[in-house]
C-alpha atoms as a PDB file:
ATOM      1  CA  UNK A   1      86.737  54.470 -39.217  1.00  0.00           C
ATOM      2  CA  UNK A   2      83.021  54.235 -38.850  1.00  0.00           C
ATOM      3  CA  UNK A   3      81.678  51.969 -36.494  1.00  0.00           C
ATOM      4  CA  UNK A   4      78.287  49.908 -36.940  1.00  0.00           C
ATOM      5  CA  UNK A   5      76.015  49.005 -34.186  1.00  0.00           C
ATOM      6  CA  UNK A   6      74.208  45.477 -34.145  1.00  0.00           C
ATOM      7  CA  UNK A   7      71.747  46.507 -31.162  1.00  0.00           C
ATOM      8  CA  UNK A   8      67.988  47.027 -33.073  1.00  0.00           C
ATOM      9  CA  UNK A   9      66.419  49.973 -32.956  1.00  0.00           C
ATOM     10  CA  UNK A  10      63.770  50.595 -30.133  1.00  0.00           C
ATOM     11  CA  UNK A  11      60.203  50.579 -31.590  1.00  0.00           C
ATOM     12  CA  UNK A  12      58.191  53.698 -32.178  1.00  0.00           C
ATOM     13  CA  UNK A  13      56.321  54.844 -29.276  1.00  0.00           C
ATOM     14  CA  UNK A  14      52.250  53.882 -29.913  1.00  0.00           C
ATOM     15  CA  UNK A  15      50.376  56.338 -30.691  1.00  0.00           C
ATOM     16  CA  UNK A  16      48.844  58.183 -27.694  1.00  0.00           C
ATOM     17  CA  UNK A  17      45.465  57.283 -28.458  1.00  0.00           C
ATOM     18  CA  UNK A  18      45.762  53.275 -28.286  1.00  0.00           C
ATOM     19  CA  UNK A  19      46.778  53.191 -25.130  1.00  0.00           C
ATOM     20  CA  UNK A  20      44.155  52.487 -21.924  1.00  0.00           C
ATOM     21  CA  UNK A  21      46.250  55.074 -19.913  1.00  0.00           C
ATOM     22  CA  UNK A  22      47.302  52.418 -17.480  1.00  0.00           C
ATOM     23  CA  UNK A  23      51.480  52.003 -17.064  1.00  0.00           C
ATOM     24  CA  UNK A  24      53.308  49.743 -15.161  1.00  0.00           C
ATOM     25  CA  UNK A  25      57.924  50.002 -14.365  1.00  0.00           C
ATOM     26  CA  UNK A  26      57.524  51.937 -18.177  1.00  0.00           C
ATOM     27  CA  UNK A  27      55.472  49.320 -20.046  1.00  0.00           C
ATOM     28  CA  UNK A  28      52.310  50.545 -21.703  1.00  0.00           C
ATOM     29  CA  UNK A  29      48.687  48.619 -21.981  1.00  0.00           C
ATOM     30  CA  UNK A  30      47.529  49.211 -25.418  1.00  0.00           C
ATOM     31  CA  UNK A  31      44.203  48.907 -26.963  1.00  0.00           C
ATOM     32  CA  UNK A  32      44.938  46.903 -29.516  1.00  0.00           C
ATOM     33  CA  UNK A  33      41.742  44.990 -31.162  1.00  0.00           C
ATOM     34  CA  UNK A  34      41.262  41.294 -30.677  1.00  0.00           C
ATOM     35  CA  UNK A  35      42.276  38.506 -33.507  1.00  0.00           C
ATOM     36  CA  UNK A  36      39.673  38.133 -35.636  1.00  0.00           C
ATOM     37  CA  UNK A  37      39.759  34.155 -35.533  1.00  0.00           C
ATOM     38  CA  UNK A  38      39.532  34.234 -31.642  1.00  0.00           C
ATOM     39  CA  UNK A  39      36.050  36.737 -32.127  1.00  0.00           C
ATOM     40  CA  UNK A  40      34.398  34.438 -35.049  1.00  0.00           C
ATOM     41  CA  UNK A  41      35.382  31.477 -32.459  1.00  0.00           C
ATOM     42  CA  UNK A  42      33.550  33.057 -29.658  1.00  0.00           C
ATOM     43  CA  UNK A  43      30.579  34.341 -32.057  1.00  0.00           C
ATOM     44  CA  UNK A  44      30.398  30.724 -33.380  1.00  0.00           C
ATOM     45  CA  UNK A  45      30.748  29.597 -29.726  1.00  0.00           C
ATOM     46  CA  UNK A  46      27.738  31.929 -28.070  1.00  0.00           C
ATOM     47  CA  UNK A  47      25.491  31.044 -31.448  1.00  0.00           C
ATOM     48  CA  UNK A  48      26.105  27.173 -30.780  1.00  0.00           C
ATOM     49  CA  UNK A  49      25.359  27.616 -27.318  1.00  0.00           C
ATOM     50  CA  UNK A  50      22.101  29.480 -27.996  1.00  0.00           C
ATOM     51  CA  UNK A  51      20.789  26.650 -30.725  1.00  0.00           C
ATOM     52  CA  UNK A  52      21.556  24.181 -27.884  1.00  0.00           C
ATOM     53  CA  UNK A  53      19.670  25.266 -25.569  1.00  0.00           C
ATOM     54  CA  UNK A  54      16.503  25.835 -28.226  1.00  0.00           C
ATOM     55  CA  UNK A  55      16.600  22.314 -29.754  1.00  0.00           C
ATOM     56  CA  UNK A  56      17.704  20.256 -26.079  1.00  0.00           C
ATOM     57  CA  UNK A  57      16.485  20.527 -22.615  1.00  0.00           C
ATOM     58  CA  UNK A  58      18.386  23.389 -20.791  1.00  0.00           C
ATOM     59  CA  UNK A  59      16.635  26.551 -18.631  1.00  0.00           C
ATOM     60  CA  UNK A  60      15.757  25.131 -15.259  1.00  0.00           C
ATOM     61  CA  UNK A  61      12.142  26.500 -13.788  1.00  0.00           C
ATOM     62  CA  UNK A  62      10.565  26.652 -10.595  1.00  0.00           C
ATOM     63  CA  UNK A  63       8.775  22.784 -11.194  1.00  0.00           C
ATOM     64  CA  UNK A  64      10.239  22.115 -14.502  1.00  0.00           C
ATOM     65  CA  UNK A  65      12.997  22.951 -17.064  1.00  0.00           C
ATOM     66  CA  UNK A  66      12.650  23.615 -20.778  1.00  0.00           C
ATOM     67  CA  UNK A  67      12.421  20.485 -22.827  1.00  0.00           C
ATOM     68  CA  UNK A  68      13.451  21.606 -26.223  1.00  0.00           C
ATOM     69  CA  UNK A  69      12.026  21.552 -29.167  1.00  0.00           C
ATOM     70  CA  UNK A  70      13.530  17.884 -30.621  1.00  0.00           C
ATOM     71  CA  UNK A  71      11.926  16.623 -27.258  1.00  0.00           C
ATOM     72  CA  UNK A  72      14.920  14.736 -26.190  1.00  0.00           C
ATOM     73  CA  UNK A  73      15.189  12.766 -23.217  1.00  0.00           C
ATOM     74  CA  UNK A  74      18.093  11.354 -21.334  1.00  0.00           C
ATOM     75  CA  UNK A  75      15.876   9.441 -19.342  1.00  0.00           C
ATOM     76  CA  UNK A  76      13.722   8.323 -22.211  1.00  0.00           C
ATOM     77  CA  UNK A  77      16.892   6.802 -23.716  1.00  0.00           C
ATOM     78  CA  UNK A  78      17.885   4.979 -20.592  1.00  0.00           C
ATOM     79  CA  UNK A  79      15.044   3.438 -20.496  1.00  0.00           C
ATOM     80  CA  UNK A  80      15.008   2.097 -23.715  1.00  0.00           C
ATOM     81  CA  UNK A  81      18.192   0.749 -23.505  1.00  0.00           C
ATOM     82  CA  UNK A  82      16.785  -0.702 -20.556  1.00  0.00           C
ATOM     83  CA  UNK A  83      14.099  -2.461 -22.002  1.00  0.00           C
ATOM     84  CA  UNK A  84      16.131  -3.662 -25.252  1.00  0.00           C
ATOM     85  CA  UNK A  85      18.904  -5.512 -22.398  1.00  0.00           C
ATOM     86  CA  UNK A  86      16.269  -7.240 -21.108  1.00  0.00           C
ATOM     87  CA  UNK A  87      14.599  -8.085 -23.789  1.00  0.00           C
ATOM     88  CA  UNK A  88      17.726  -9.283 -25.483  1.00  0.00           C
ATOM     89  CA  UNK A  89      17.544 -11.424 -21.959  1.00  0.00           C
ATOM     90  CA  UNK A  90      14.297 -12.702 -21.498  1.00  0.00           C
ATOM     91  CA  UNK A  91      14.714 -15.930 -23.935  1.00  0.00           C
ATOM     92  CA  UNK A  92      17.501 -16.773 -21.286  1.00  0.00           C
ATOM     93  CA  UNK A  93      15.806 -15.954 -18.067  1.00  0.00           C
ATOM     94  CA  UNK A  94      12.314 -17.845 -19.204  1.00  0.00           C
ATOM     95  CA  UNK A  95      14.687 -20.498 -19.545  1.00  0.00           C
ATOM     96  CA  UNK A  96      16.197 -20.827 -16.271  1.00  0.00           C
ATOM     97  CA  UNK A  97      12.506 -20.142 -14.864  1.00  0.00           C
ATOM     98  CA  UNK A  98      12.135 -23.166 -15.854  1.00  0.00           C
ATOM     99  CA  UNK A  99      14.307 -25.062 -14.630  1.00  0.00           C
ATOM    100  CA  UNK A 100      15.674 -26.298 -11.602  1.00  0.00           C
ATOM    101  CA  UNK A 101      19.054 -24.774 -10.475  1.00  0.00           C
ATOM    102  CA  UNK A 102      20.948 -27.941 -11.022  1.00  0.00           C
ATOM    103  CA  UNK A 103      19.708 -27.735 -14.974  1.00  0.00           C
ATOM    104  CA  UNK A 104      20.769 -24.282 -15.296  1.00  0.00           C
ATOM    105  CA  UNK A 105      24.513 -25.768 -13.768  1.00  0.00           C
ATOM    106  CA  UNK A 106      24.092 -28.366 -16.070  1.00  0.00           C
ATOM    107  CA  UNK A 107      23.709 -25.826 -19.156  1.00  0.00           C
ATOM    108  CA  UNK A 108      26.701 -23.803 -20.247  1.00  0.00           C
ATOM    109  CA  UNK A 109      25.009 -21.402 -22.454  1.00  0.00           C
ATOM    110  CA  UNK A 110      23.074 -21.030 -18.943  1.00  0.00           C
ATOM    111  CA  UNK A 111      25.434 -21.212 -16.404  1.00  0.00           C
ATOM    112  CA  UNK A 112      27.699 -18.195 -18.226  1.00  0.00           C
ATOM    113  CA  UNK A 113      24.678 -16.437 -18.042  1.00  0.00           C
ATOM    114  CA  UNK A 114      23.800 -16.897 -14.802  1.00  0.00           C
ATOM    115  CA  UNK A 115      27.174 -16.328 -13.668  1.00  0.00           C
ATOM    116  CA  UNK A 116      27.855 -12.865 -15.687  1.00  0.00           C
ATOM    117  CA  UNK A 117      24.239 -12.308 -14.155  1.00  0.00           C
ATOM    118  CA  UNK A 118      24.542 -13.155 -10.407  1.00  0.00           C
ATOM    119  CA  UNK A 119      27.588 -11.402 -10.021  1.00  0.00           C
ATOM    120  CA  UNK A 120      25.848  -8.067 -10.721  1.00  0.00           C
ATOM    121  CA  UNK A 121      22.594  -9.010  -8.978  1.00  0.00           C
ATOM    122  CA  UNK A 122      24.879 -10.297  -6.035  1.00  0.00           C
ATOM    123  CA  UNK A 123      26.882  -6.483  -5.853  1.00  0.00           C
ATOM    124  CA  UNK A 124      23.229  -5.165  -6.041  1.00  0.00           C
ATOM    125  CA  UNK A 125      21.458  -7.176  -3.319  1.00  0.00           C
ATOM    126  CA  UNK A 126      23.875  -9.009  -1.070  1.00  0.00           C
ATOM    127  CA  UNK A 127      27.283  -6.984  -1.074  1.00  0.00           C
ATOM    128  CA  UNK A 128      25.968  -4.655   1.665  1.00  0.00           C
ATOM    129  CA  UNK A 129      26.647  -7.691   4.174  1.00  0.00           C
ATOM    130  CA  UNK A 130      28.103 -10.202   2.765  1.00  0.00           C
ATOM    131  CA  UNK A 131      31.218  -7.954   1.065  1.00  0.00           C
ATOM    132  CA  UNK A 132      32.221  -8.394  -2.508  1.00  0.00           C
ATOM    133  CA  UNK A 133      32.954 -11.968  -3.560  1.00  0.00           C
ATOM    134  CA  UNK A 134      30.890 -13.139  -0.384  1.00  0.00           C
ATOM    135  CA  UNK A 135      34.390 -12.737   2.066  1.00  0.00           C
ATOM    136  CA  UNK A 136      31.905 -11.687   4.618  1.00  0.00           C
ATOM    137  CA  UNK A 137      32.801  -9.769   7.791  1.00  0.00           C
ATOM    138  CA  UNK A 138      31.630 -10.280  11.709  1.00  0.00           C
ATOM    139  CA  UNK A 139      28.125 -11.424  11.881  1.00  0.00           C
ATOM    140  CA  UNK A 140      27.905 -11.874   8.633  1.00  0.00           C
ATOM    141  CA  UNK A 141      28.619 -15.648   6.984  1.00  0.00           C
ATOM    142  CA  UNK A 142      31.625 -15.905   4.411  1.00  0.00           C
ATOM    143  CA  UNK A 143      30.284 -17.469   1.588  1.00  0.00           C
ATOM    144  CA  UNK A 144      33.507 -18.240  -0.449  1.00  0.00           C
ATOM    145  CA  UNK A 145      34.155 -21.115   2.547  1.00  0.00           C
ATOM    146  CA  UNK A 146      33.413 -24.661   2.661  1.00  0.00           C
ATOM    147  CA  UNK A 147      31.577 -23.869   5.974  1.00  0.00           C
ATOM    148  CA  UNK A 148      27.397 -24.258   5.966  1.00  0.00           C
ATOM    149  CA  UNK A 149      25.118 -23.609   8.429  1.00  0.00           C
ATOM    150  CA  UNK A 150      22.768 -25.652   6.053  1.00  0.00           C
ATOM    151  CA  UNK A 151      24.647 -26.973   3.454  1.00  0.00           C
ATOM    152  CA  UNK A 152      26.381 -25.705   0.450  1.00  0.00           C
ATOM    153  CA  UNK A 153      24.514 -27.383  -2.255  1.00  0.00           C
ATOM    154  CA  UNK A 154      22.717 -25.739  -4.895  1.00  0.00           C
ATOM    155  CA  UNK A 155      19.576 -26.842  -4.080  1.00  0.00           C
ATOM    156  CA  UNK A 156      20.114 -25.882  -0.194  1.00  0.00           C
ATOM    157  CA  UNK A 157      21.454 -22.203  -1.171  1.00  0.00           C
ATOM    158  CA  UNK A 158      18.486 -21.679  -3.028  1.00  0.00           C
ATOM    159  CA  UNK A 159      16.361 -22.761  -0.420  1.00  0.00           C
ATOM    160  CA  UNK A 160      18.218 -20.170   1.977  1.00  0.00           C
ATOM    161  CA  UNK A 161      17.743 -17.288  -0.575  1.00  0.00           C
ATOM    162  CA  UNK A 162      14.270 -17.712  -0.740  1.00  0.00           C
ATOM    163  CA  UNK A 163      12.405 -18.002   2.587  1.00  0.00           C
ATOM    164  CA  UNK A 164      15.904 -16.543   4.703  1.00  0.00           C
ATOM    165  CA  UNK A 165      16.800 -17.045   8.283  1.00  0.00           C
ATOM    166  CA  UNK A 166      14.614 -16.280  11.024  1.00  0.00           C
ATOM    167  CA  UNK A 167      13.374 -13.625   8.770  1.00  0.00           C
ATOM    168  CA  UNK A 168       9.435 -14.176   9.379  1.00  0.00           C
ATOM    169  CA  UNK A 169       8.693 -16.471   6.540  1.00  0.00           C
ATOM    170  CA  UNK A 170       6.955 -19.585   7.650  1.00  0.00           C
ATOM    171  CA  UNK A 171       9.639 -21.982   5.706  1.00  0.00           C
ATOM    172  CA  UNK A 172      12.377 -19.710   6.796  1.00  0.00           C
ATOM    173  CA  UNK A 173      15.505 -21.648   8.457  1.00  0.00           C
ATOM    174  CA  UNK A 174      15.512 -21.222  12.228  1.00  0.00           C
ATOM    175  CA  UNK A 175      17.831 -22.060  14.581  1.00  0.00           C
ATOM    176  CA  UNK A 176      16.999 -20.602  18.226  1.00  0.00           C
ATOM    177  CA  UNK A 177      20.437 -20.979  20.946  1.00  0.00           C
ATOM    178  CA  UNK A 178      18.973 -19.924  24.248  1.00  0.00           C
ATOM    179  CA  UNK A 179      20.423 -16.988  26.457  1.00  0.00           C
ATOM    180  CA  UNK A 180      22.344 -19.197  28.840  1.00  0.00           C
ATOM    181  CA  UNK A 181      23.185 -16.246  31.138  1.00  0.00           C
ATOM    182  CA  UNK A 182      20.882 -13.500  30.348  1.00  0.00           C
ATOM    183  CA  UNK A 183      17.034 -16.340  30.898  1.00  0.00           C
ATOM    184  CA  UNK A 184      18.891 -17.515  33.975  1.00  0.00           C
ATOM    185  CA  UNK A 185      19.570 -21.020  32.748  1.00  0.00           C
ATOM    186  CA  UNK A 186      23.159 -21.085  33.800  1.00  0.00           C
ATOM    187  CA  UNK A 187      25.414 -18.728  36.013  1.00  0.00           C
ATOM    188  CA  UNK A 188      28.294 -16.253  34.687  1.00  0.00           C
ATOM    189  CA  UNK A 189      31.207 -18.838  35.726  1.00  0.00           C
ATOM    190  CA  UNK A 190      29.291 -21.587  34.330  1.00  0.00           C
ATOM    191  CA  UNK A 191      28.860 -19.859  31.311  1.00  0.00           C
ATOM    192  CA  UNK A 192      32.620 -19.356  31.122  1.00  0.00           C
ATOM    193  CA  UNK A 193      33.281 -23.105  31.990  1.00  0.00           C
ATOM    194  CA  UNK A 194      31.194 -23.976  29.091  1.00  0.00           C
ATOM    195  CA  UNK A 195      33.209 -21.567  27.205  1.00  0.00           C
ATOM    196  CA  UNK A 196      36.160 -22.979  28.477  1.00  0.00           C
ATOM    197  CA  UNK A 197      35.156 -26.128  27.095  1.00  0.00           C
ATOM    198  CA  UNK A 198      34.082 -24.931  23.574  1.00  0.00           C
ATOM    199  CA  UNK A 199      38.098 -23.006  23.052  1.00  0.00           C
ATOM    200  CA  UNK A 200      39.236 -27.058  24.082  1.00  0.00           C
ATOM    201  CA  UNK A 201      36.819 -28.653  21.546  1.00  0.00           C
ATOM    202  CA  UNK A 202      38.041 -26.292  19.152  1.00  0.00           C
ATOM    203  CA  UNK A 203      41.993 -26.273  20.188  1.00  0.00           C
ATOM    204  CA  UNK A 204      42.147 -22.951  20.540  1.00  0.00           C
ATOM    205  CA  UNK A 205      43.418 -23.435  24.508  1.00  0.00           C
ATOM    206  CA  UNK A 206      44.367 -26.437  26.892  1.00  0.00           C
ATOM    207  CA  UNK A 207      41.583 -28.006  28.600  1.00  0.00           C
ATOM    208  CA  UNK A 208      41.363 -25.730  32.414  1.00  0.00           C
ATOM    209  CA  UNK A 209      40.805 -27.380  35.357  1.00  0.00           C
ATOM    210  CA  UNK A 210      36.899 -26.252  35.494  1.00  0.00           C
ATOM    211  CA  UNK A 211      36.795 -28.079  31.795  1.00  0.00           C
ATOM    212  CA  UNK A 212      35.094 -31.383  33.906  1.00  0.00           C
ATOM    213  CA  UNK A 213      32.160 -29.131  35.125  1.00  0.00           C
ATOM    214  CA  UNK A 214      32.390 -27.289  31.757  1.00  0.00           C
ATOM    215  CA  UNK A 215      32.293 -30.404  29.785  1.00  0.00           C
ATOM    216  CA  UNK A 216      29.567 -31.816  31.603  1.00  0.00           C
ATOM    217  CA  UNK A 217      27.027 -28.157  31.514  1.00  0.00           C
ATOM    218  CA  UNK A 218      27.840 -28.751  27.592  1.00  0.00           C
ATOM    219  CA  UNK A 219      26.751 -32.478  27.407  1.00  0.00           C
ATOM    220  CA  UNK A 220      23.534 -30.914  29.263  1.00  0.00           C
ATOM    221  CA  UNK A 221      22.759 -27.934  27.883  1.00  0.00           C
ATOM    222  CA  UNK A 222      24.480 -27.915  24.124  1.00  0.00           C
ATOM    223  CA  UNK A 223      25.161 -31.227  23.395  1.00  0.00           C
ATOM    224  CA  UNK A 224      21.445 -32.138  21.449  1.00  0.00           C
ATOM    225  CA  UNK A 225      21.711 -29.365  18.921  1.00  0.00           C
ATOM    226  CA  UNK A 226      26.247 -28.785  18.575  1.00  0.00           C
ATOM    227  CA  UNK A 227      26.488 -33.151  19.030  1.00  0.00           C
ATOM    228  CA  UNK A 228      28.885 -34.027  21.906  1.00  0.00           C
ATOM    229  CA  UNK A 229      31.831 -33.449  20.263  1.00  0.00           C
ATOM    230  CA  UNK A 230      30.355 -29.846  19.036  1.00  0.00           C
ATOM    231  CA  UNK A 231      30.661 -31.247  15.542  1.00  0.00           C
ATOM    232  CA  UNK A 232      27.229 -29.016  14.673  1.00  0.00           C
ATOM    233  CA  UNK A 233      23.910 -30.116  13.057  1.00  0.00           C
ATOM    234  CA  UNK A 234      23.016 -28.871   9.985  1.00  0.00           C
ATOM    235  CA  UNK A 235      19.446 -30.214  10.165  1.00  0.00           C
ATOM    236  CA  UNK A 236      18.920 -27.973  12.752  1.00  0.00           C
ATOM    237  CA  UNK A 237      21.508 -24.802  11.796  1.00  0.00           C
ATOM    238  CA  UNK A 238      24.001 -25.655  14.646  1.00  0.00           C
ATOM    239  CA  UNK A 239      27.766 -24.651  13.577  1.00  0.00           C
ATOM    240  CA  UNK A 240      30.380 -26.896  13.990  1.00  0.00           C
ATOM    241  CA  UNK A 241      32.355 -25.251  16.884  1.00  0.00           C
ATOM    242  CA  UNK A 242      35.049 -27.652  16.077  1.00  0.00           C
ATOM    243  CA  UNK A 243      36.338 -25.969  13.590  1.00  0.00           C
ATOM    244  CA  UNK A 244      38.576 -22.486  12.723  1.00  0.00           C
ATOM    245  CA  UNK A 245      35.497 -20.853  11.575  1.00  0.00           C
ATOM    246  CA  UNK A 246      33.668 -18.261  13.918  1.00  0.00           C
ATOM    247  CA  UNK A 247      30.676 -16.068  12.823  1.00  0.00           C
ATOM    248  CA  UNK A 248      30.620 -13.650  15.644  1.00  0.00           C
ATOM    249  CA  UNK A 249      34.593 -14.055  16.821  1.00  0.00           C
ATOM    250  CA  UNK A 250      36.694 -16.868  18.062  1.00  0.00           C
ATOM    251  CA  UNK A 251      38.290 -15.288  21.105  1.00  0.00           C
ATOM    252  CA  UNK A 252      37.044 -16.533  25.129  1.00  0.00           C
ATOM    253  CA  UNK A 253      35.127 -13.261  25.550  1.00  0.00           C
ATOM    254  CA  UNK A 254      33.393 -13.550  22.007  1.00  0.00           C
ATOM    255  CA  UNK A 255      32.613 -16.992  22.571  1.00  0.00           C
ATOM    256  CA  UNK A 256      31.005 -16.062  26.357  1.00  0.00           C
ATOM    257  CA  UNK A 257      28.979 -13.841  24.630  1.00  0.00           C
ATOM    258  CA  UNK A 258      27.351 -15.921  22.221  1.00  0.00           C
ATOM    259  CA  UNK A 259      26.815 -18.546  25.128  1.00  0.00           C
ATOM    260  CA  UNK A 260      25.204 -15.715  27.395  1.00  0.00           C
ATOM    261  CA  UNK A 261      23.324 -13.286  25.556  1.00  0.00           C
ATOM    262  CA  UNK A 262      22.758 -15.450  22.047  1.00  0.00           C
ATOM    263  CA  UNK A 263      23.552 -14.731  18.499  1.00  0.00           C
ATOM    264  CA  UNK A 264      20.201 -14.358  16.188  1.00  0.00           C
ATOM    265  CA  UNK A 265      21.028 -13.027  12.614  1.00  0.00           C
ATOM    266  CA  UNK A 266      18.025 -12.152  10.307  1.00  0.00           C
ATOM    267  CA  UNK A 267      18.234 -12.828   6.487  1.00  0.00           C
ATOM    268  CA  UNK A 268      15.597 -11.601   4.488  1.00  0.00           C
ATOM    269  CA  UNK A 269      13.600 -13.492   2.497  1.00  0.00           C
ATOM    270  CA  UNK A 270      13.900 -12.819  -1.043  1.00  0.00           C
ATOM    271  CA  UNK A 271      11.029 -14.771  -2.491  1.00  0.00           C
ATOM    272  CA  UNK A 272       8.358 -11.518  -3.474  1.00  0.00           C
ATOM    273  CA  UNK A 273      11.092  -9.394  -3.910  1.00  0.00           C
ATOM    274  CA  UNK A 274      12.884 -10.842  -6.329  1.00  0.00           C
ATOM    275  CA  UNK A 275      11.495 -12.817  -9.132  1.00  0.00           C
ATOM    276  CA  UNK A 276      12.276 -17.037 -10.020  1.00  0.00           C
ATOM    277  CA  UNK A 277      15.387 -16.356 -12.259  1.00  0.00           C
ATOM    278  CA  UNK A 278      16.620 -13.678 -10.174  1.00  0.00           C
ATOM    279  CA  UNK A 279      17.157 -16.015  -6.942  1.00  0.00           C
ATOM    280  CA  UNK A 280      18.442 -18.695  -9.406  1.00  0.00           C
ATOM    281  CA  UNK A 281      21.225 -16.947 -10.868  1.00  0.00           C
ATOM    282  CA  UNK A 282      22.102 -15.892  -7.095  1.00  0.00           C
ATOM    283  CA  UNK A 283      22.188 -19.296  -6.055  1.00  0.00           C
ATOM    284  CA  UNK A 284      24.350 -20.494  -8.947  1.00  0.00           C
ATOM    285  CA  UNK A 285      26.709 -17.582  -8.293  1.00  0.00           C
ATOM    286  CA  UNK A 286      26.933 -17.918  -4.653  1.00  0.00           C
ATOM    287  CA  UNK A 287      27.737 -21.844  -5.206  1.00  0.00           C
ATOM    288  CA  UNK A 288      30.827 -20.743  -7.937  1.00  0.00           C
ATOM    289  CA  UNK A 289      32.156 -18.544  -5.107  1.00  0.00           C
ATOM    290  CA  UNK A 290      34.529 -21.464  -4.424  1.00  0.00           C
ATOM    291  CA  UNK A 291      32.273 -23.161  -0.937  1.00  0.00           C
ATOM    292  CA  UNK A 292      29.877 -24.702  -3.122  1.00  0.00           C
ATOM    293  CA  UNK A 293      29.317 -28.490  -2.287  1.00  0.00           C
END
């Protein structure tokens, strides 16, 4: 009986001359030519490249780079997309130039835009302080609150946007709190009976025993601008200190502070460097924010 084998039989050895010589654990590394679709792929590939470079800007210089021969521009066509936003814009923002900011409310065609506007003008310009959607942080007001230093109306936002807060334009809002502590006007505890006081008005602690004298260096000293029950002034930019809401931090060493050394925030003015419609759309944005009165 014969028997058959199903094992295959083991391929020819290659010939000796397409091998590179090298051997690894009895496997040989042959020289076998490359496919020739992968070698017209990197022909087409290196061609391509080369007819790039000619027709677009590619080889970098010392000053300059090669512009290619089409003349194409990146930049060139950023900037005309550019101009052909804003002039699919400027029928909208001649309007709202205008008009007062109430009108441009008043308009819904106007008031999308505006809104769709602000929001990006508002990430561009005001973001940096205020945070995005106007949260704000320490030092810096939250706008999305019902609290104003001088009111949340259109009209008054705008007004605040323009000329800015103690920020060197002659109608800017001021408001000036004296160093209690640090131009000698009270003493340390004094300024911490005062303090004392303010946590009280605001229920933020039980009245202390010092809150007589504390109550009566506020009545002197605090009472004409904050009112005497610290209810705030907005004619004059003087917070309710009544309330939950603290600029600068709610907490008795906070509050010293502010009564010592002062608190005197700058807003820029934004009238010169931003144009009519620009500071309009802001304003109706920062109203829609949800403090808007």
């Amino acid at each position: 009986m014969t028997k058959t084998s199903n094992s295959k039989p083991a391929p020819a050895n290659p010939p000796a001359d397409n091998t590179t010589g090298h051997e690894w654990d009895g496997i040989q590394e042959l020289n076998n030519p490359l496919p020739k679709w992968w070698l017209y792929t990197f022909y087409a590939s290196v061609l391509f490249a080369v007819v790039w470079s000619v027709l677009y800007p590619s080889v970098p210089g010392l000053r300059s780079y090669f512009g290619g021969t089409l003349g194409y521009s990146q930049r060139d066509e950023v900037a005309a997309d550019i101009r052909q936003a804003a002039g699919a814009q400027a029928g909208y923002r001649d309007r709202i130039t205008q008009l007062d900011v109430a009108a441009v409310k008043a308009d819904d065609e106007l008031y999308r835009f505006a809104i769709a506007g602000g929001r990006v003008l508002f990430a561009e310009n005001c973001a940096g302080c205020h945070q995005s959607g106007g949260v704000g942080t320490k030092g810096y007001p939250n706008l999305a609150d019902d609290e104003w230093l001088w009111g949340g109306k259109l009209a008054e936002i705008e007004t605040t946007l323009r000329h800015g807060i103690r920020s060197g334009h002659e109608e800017a809002r001021l408001s000036q709190m004296p160093r209690f502590q640090a131009d000698g006007i009270l003493a340390a505890k004094e300024v911490e009976a005062v303090a004392d006081h303010v946590l009280a008005l605001a229920g933020k602690q039980a009245a202390k025993p010092s809150d007589a004298q504390g109550k009566q260096l506020f009545a002197d000293n605090c009472a004409a601008c904050h009112g005497e029950t610290g209810k705030g002034n907005r004619e004059l930019g003087a917070p309710n200190l009544t309330d939950q809401v603290w600029l600068y931090g709610g907490d008795r060493a906070s509050v010293i502070q502010s009564i010592a050394q002062s608190r005197n925030g700058v807003m820029p003015a934004w009238t010169g460097r931003l144009d009519d419609a620009t500071i309009k759309m802001l304003a109706v944005y920062v109203h829609s924010l949800g403090g808007g009165e």
